[in-house]
N, C-alpha and C. Protein backbone atom coordinates (compact mmCIF):
# COMPACT_ATOMS: atom_id res chain seq x y z
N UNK A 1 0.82 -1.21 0.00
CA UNK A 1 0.00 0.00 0.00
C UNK A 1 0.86 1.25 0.00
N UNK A 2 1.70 1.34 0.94
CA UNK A 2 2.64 2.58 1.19
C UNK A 2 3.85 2.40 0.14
N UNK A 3 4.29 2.95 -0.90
CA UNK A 3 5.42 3.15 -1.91
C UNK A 3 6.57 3.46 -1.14
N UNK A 4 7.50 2.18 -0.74
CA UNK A 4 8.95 2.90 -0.51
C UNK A 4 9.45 3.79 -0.63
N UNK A 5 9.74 4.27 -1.94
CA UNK A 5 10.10 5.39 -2.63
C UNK A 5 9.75 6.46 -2.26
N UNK A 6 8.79 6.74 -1.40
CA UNK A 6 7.94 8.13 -1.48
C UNK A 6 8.47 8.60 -0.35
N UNK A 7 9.93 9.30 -0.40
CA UNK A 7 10.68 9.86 1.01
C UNK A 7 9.99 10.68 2.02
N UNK A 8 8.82 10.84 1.87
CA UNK A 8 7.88 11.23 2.88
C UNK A 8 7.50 10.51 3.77
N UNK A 9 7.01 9.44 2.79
CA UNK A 9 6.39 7.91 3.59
C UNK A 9 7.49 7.28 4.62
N UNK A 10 8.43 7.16 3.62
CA UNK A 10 10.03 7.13 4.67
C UNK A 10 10.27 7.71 5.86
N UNK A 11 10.03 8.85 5.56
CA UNK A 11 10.48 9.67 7.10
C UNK A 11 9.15 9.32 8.23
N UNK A 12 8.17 9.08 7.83
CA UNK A 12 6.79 8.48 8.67
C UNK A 12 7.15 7.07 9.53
N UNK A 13 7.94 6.17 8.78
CA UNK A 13 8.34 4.45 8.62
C UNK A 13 9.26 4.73 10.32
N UNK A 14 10.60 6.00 9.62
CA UNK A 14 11.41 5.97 10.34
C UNK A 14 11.18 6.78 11.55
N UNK A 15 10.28 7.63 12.01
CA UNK A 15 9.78 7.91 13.11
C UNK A 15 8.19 7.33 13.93
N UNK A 16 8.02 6.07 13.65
CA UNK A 16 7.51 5.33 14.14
C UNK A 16 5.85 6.24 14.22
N UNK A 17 5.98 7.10 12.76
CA UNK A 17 4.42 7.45 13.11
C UNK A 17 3.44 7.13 12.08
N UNK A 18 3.85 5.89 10.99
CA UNK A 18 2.89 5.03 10.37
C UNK A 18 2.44 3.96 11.31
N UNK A 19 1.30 3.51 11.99
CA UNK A 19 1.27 2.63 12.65
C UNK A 19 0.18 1.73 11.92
N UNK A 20 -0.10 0.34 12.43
CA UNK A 20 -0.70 -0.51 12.17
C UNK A 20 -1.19 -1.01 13.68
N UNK A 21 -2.79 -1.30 13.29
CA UNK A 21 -3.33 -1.88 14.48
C UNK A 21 -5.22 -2.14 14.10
N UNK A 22 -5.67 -1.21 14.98
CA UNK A 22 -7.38 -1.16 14.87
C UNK A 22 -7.65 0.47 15.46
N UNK A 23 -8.19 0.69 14.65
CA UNK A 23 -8.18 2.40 14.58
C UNK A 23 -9.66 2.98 14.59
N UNK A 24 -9.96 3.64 15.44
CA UNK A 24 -11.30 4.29 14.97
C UNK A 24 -11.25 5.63 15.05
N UNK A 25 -11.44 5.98 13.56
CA UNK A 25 -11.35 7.58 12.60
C UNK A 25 -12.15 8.84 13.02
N UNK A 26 -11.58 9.37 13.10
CA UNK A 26 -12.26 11.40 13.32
C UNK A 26 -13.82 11.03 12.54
N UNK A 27 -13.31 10.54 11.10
CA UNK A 27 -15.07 10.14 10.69
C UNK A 27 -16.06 9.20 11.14
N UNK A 28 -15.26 8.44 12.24
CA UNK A 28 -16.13 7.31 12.98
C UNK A 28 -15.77 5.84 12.01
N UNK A 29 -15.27 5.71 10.52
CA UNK A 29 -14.90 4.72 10.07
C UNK A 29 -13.44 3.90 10.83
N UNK A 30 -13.62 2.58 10.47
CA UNK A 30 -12.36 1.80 11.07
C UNK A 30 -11.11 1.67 10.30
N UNK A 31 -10.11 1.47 10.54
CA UNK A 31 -8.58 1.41 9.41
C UNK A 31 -7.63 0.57 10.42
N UNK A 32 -7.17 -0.65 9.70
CA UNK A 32 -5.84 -0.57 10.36
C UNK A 32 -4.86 -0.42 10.25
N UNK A 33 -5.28 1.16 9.53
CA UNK A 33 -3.70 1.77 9.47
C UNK A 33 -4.13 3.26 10.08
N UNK A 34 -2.69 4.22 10.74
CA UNK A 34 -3.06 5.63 10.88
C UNK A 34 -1.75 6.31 10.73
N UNK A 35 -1.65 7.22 10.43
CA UNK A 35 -0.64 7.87 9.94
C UNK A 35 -0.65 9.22 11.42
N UNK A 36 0.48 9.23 12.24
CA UNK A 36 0.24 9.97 13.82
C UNK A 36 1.24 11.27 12.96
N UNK A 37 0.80 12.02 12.54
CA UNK A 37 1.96 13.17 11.84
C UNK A 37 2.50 13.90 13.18
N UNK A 38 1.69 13.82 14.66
CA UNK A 38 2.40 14.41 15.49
C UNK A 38 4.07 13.64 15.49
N UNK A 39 4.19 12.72 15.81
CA UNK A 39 5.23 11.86 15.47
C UNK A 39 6.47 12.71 14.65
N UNK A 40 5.82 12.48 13.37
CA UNK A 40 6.84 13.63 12.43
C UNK A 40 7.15 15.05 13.01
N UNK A 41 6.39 15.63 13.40
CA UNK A 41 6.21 17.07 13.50
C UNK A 41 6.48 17.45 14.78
N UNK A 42 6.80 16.58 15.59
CA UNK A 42 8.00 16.63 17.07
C UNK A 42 9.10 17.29 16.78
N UNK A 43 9.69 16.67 15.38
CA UNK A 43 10.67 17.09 15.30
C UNK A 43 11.33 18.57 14.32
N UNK A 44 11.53 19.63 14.74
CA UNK A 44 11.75 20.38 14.06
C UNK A 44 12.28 20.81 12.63
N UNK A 45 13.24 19.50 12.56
CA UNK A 45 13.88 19.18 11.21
C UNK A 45 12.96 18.73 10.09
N UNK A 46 12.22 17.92 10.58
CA UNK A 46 11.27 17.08 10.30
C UNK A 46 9.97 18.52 9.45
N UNK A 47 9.74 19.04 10.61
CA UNK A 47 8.30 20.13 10.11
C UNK A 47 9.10 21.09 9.11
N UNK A 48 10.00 21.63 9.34
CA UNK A 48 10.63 22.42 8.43
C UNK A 48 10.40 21.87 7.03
N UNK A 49 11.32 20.56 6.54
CA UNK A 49 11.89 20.29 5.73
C UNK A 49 10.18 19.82 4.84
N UNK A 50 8.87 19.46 5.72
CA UNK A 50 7.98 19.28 4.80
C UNK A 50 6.85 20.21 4.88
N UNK A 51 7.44 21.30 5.62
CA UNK A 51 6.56 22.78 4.80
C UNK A 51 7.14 23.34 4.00
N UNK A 52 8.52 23.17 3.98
CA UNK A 52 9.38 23.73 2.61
C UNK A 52 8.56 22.89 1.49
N UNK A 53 8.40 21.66 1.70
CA UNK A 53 8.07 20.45 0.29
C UNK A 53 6.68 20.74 0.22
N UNK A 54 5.82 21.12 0.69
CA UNK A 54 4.28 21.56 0.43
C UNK A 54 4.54 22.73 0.16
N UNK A 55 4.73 23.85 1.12
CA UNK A 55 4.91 24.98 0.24
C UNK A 55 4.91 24.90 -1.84
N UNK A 56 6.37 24.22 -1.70
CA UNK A 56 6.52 24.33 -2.94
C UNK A 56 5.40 23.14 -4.43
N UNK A 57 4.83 22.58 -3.76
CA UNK A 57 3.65 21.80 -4.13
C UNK A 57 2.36 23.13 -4.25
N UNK A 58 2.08 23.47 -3.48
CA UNK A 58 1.19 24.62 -3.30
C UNK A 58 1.54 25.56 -4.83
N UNK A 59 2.97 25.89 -4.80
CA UNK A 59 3.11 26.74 -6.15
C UNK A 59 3.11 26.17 -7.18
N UNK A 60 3.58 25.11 -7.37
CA UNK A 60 3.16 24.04 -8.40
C UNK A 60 1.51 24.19 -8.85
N UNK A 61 1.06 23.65 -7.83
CA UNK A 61 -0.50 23.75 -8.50
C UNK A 61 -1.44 24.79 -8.43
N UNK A 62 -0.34 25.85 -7.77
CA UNK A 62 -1.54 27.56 -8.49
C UNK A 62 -0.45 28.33 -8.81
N UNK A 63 0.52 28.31 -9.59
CA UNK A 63 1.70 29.24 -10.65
C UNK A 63 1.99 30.40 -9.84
N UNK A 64 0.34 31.60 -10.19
CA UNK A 64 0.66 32.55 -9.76
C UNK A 64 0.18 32.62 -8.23
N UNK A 65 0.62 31.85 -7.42
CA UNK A 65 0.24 31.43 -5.98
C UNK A 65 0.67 32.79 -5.41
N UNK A 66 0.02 33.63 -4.65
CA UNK A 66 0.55 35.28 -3.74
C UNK A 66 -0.11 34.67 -2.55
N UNK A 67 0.06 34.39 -1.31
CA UNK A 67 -0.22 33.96 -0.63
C UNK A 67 -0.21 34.52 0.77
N UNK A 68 -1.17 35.35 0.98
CA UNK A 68 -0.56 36.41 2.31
C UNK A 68 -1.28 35.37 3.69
N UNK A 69 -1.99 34.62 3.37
CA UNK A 69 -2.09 33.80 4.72
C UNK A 69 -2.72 32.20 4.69
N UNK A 70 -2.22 31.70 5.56
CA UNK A 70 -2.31 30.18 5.71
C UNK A 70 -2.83 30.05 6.76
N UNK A 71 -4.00 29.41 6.79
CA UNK A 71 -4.83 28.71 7.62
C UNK A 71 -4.91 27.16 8.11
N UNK A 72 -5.08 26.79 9.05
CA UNK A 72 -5.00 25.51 9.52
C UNK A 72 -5.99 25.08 10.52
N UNK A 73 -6.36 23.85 10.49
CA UNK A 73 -7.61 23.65 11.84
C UNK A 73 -6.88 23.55 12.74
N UNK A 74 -7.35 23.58 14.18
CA UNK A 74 -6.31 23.35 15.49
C UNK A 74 -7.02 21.75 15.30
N UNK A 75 -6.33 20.64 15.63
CA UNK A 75 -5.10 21.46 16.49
C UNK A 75 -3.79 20.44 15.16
N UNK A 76 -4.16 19.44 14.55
CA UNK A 76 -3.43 18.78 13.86
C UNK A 76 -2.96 19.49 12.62
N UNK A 77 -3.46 20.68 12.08
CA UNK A 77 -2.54 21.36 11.32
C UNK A 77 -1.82 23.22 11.46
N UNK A 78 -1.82 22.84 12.46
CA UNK A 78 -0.99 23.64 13.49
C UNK A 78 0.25 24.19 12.91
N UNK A 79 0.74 22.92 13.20
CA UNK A 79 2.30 22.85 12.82
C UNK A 79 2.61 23.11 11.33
N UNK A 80 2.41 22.06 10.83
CA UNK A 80 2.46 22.49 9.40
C UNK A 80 2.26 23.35 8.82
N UNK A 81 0.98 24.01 9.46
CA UNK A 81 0.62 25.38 8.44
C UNK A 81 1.56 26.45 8.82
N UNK A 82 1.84 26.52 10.04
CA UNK A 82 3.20 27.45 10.77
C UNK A 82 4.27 26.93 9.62
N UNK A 83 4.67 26.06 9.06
CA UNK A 83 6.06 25.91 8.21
C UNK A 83 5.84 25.96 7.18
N UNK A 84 4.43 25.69 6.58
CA UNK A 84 4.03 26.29 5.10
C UNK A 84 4.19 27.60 5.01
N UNK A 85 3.96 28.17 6.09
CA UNK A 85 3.57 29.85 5.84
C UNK A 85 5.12 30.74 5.53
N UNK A 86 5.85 30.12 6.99
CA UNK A 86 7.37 30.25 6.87
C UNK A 86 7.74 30.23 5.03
N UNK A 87 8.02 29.45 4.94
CA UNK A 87 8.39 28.85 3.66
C UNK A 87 7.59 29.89 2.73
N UNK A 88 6.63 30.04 2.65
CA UNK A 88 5.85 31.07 1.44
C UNK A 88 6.06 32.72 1.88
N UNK A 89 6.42 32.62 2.71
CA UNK A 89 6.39 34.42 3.38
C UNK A 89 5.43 34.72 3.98
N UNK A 90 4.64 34.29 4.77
CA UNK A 90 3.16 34.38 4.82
C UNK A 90 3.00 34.59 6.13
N UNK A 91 1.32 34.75 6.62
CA UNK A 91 1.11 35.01 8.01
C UNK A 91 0.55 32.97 8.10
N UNK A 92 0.70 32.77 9.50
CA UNK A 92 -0.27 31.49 9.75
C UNK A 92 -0.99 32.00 10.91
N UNK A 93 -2.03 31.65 10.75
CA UNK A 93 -3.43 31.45 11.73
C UNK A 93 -4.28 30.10 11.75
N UNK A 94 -4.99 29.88 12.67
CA UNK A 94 -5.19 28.60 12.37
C UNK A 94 -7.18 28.77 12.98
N UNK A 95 -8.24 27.58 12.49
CA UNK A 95 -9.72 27.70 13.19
C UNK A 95 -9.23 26.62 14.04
N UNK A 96 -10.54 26.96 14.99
CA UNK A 96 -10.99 25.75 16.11
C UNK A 96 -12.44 25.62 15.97
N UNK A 97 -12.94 25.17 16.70
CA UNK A 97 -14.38 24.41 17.20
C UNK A 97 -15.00 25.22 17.88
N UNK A 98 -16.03 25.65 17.96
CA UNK A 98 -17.11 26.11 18.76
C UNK A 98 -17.62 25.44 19.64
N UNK A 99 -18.38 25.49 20.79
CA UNK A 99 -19.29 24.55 21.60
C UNK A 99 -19.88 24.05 20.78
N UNK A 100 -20.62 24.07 19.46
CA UNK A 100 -21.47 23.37 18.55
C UNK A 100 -20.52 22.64 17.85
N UNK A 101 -19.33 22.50 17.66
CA UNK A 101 -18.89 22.21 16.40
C UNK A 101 -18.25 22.53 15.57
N UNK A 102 -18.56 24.12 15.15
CA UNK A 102 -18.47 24.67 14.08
C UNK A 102 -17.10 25.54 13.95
N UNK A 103 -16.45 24.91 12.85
CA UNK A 103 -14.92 25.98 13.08
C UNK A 103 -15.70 27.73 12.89
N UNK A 104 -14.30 28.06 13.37
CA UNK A 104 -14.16 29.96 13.66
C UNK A 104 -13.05 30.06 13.69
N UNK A 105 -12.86 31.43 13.78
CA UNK A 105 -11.89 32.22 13.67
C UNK A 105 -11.66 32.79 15.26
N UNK A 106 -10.90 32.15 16.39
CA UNK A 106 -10.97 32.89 17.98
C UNK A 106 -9.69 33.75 18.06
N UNK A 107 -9.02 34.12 19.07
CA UNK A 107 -8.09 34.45 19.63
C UNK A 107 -7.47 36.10 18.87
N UNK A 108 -8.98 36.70 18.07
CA UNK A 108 -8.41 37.97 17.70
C UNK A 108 -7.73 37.86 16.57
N UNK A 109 -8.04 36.21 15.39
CA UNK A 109 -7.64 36.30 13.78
C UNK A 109 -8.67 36.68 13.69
N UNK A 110 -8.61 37.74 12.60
CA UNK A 110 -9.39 38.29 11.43
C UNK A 110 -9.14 38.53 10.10
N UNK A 111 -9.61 38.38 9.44
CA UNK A 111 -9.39 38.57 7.95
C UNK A 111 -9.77 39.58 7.13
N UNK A 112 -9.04 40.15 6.31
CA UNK A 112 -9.82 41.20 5.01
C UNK A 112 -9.99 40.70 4.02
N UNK A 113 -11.41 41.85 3.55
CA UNK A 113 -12.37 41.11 2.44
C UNK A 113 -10.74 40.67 1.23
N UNK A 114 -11.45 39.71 0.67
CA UNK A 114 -10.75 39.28 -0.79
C UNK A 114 -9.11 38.41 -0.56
N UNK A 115 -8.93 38.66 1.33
CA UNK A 115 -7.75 37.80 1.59
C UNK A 115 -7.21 36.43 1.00
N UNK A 116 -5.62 36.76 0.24
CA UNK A 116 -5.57 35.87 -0.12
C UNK A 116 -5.30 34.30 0.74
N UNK A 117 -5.96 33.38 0.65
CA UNK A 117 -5.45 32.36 1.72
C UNK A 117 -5.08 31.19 1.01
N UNK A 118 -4.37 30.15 1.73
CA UNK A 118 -3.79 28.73 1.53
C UNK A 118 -4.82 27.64 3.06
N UNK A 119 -5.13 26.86 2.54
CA UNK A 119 -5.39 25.96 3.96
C UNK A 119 -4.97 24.86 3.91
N UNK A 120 -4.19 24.56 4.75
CA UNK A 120 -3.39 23.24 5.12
C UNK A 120 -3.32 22.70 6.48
N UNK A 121 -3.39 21.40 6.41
CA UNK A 121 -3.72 20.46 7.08
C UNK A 121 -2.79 18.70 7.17
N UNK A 122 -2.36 18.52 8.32
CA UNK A 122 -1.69 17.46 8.19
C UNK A 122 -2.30 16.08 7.34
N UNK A 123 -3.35 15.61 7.73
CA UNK A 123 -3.87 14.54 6.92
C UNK A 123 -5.00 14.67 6.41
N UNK A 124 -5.75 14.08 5.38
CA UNK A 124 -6.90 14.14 4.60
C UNK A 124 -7.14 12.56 4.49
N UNK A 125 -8.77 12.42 5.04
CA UNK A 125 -9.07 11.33 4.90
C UNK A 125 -10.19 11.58 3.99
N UNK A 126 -11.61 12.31 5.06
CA UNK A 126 -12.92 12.25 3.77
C UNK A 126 -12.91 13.89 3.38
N UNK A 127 -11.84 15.17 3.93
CA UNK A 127 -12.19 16.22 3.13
C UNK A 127 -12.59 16.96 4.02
N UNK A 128 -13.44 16.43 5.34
CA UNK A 128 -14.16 16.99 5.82
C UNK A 128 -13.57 18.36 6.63
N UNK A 129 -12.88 18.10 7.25
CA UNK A 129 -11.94 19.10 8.38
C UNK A 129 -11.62 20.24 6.92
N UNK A 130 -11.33 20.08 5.79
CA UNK A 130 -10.28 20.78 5.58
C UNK A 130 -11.69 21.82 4.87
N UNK A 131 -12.48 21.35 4.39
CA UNK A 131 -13.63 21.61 3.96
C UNK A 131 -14.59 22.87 4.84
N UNK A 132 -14.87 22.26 5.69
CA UNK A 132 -15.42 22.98 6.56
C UNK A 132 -14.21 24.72 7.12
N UNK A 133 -12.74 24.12 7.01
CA UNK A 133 -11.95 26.05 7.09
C UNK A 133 -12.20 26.17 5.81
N UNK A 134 -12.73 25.49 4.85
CA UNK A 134 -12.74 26.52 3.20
C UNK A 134 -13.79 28.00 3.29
N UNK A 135 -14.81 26.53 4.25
CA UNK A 135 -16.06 27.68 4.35
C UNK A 135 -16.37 28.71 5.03
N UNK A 136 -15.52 28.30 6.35
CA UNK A 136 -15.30 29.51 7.50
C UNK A 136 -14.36 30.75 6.87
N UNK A 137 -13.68 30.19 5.92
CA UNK A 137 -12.76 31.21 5.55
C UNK A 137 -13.66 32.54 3.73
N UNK A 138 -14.51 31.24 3.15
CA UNK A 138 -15.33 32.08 2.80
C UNK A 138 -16.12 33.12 3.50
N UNK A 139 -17.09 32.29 3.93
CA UNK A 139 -17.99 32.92 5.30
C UNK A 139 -17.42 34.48 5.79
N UNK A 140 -15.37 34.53 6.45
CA UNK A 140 -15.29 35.99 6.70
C UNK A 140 -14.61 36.81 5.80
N UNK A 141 -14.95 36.27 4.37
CA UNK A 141 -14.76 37.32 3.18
C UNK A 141 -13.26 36.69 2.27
N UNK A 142 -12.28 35.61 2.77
CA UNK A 142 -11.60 35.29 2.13
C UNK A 142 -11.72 34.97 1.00
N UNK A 143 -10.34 35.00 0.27
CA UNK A 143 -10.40 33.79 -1.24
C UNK A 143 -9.18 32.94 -0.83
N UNK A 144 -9.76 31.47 -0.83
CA UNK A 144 -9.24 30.63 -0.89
C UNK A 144 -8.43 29.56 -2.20
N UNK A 145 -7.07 29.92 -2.35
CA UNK A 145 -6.64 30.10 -3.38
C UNK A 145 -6.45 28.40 -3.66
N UNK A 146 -6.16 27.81 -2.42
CA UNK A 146 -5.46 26.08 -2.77
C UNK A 146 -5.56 26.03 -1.39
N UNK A 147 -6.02 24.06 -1.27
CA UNK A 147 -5.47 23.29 0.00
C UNK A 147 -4.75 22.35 -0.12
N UNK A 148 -3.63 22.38 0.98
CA UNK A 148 -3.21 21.07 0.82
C UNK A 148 -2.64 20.24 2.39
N UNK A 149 -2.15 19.14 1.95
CA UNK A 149 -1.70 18.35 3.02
C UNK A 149 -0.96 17.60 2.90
N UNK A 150 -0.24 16.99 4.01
CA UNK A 150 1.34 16.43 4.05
C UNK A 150 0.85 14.93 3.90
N UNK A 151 -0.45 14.60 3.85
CA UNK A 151 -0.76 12.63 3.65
C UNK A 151 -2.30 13.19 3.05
N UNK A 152 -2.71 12.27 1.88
CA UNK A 152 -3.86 12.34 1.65
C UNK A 152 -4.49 10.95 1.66
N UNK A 153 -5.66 10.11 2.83
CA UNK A 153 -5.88 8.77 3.20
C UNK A 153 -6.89 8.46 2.08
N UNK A 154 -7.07 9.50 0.94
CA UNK A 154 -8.60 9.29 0.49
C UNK A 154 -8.40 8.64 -1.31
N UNK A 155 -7.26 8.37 -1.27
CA UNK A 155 -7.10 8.01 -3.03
C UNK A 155 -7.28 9.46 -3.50
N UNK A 156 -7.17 10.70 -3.52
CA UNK A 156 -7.07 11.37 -4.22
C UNK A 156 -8.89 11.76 -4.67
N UNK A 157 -9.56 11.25 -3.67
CA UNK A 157 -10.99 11.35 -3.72
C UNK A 157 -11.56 12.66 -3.03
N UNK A 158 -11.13 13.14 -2.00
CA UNK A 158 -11.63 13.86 -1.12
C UNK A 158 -11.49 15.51 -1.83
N UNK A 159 -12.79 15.63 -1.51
CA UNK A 159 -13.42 16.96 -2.51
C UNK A 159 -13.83 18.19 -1.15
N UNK A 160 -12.53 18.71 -1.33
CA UNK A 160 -12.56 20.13 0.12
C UNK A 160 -13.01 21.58 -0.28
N UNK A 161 -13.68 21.32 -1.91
CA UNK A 161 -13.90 23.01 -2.27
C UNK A 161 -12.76 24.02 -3.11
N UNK A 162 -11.83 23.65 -2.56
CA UNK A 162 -10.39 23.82 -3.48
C UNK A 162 -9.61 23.32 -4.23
N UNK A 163 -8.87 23.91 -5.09
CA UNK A 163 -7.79 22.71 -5.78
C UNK A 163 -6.97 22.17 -4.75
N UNK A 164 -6.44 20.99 -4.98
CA UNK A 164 -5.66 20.55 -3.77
C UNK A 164 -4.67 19.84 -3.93
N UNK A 165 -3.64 19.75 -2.74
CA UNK A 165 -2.31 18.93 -3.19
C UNK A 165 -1.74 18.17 -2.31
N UNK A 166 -0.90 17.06 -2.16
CA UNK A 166 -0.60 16.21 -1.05
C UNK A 166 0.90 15.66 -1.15
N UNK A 167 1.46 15.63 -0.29
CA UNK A 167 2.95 14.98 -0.70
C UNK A 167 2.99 13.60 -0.90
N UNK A 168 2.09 12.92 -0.15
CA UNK A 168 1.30 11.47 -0.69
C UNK A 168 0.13 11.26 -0.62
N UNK A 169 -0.42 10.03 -1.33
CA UNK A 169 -1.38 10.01 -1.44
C UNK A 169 -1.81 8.14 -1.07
N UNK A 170 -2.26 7.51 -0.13
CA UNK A 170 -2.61 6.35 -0.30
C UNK A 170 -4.00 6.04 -0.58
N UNK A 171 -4.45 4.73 -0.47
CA UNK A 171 -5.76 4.15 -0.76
C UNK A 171 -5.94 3.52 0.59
N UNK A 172 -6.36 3.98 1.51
CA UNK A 172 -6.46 3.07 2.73
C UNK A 172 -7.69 2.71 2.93
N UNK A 173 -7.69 1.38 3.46
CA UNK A 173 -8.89 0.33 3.38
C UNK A 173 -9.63 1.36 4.72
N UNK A 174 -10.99 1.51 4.60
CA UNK A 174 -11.59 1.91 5.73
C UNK A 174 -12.82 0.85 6.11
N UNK A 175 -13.71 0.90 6.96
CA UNK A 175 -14.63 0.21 7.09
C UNK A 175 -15.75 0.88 8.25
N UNK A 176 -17.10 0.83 7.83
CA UNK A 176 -18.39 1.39 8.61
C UNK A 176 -18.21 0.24 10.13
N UNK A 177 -18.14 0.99 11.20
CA UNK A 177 -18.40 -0.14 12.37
C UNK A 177 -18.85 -1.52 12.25
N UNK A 178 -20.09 -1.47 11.72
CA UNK A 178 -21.18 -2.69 11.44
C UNK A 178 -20.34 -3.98 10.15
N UNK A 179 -19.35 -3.30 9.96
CA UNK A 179 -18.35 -4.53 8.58
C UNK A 179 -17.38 -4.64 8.97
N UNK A 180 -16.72 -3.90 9.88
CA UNK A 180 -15.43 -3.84 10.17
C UNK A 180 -15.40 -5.54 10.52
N UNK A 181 -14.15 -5.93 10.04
CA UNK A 181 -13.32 -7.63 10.01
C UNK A 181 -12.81 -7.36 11.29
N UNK A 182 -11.98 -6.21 11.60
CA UNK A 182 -11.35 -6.14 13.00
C UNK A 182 -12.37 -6.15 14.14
N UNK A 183 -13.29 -5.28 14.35
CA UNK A 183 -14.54 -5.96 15.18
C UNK A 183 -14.83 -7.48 14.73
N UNK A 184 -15.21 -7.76 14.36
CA UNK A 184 -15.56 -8.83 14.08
C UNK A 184 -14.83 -10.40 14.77
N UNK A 185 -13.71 -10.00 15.09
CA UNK A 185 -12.47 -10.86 15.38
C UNK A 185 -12.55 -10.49 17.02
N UNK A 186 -12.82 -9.49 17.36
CA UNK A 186 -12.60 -8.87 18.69
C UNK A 186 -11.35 -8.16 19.30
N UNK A 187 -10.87 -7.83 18.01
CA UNK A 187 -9.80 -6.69 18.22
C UNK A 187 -10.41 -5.36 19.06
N UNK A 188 -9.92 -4.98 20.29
CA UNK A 188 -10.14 -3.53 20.62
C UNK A 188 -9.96 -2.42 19.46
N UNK A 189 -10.60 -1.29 19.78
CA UNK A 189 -10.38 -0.33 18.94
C UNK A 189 -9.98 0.95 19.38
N UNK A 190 -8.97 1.93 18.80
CA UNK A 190 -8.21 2.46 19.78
C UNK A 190 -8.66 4.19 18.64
N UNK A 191 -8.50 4.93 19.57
CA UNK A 191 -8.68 6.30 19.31
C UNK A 191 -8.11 7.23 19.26
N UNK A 192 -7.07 7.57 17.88
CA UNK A 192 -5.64 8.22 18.15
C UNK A 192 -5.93 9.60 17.66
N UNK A 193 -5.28 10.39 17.50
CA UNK A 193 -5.48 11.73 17.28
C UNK A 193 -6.11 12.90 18.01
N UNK A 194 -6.38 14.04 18.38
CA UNK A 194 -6.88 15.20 19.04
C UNK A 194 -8.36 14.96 19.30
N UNK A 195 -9.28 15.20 18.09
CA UNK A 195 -10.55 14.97 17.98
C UNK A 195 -11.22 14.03 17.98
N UNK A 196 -12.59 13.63 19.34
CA UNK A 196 -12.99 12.94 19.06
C UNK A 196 -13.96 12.28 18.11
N UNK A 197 -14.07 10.57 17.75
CA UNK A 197 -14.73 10.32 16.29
C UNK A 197 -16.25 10.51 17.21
N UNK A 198 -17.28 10.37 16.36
CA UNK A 198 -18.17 10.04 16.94
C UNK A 198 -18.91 8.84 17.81
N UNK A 199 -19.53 8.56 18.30
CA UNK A 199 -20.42 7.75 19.21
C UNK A 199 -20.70 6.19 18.07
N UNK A 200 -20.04 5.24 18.31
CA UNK A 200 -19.67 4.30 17.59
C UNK A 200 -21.48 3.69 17.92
């Protein structure tokens, strides 16, 4: 599934933050695979060297890319978007969650009308996270020029509103609770990342 070759995937292998097990997803689907980018992004060398490599993916797929700010959801594209921004010249800010749910803009970011923005995000599974800052960032008058991310879990499927770009891209097997093989067997299921999935 994972391409040797893909020195991204590499540096994931070699900091022990591709894992294998029984996983239950931010979208509530099962995988037993997860990709922990905190892992990577511990390390300073590490975040640098792949917001320099998105950055320059980002200009790749919009030429005349002007990019005065980069956005990120809290809390998993944090980091990254801080070294994308570096790398482009840019400001980073990042949304969070509301008591309902709903990303925003807190802590006194604001935006001007027609702002140009980037939104990036460590992983992409169904779109959703990255989707939802497209709209918050419409919503306070932005233009959202490109998104991208340092792993994309969705085959290149996941439709966020923007053009978009990924330093990889896999096909990872997912599964609805009710099919999951790993339930089925009586594997526990474990809950990695910031946000919780929903009510299984």
């Amino acid at each position: 599934m994972i391409a040797p070759a893909n020195p991204v995937l590499e540096l994931f292998h070699q900091t022990g933050a591709y894992l294998r097990g029984h996983f239950r997803l931010t979208s509530g689907l099962h995988s037993r695979e997860y990709l922990q980018c905190a892992l990577v992004l511990q390390h300073p060398r590490h975040a640098e060297q792949l917001g320099a490599l998105l950055a320059e993916a980002l200009r790749s797929l919009v030429p005349e890319l002007a990019v005065e700010t980069v956005v990120s959801p809290a809390l998993g594209g944090v980091i990254i978007g801080y070294e994308v921004a570096r790398a482009l010249g840019a400001r980073a800010i990042f949304t969070e969650r509301d008591p309902s749910g709903h990303m925003i803009l807190r802590r006194g970011f604001s935006l001007q009308p027609g702002e140009a923005t980037v939104v990036v995000e460590d992983v992409v599974t169904t779109g959703g996270t990255t989707r939802e800052v497209v709209e918050c960032l419409a919503a306070n008058g932005a233009r959202v020029l490109a998104a991208g991310s340092i792993i994309d879990r969705s085959g290149g499927r996941a439709e966020v509103g923007a053009p978009r770009v990924s330093l990889a891209t896999l096909n990872v097997v997912t599964y609805p609770p009710d099919q999951c093989p790993l339930c089925q067997q009586g594997i526990p299921v474990t809950k990695p990342g910031s946000r919780p999935a929903p009510a299984a």
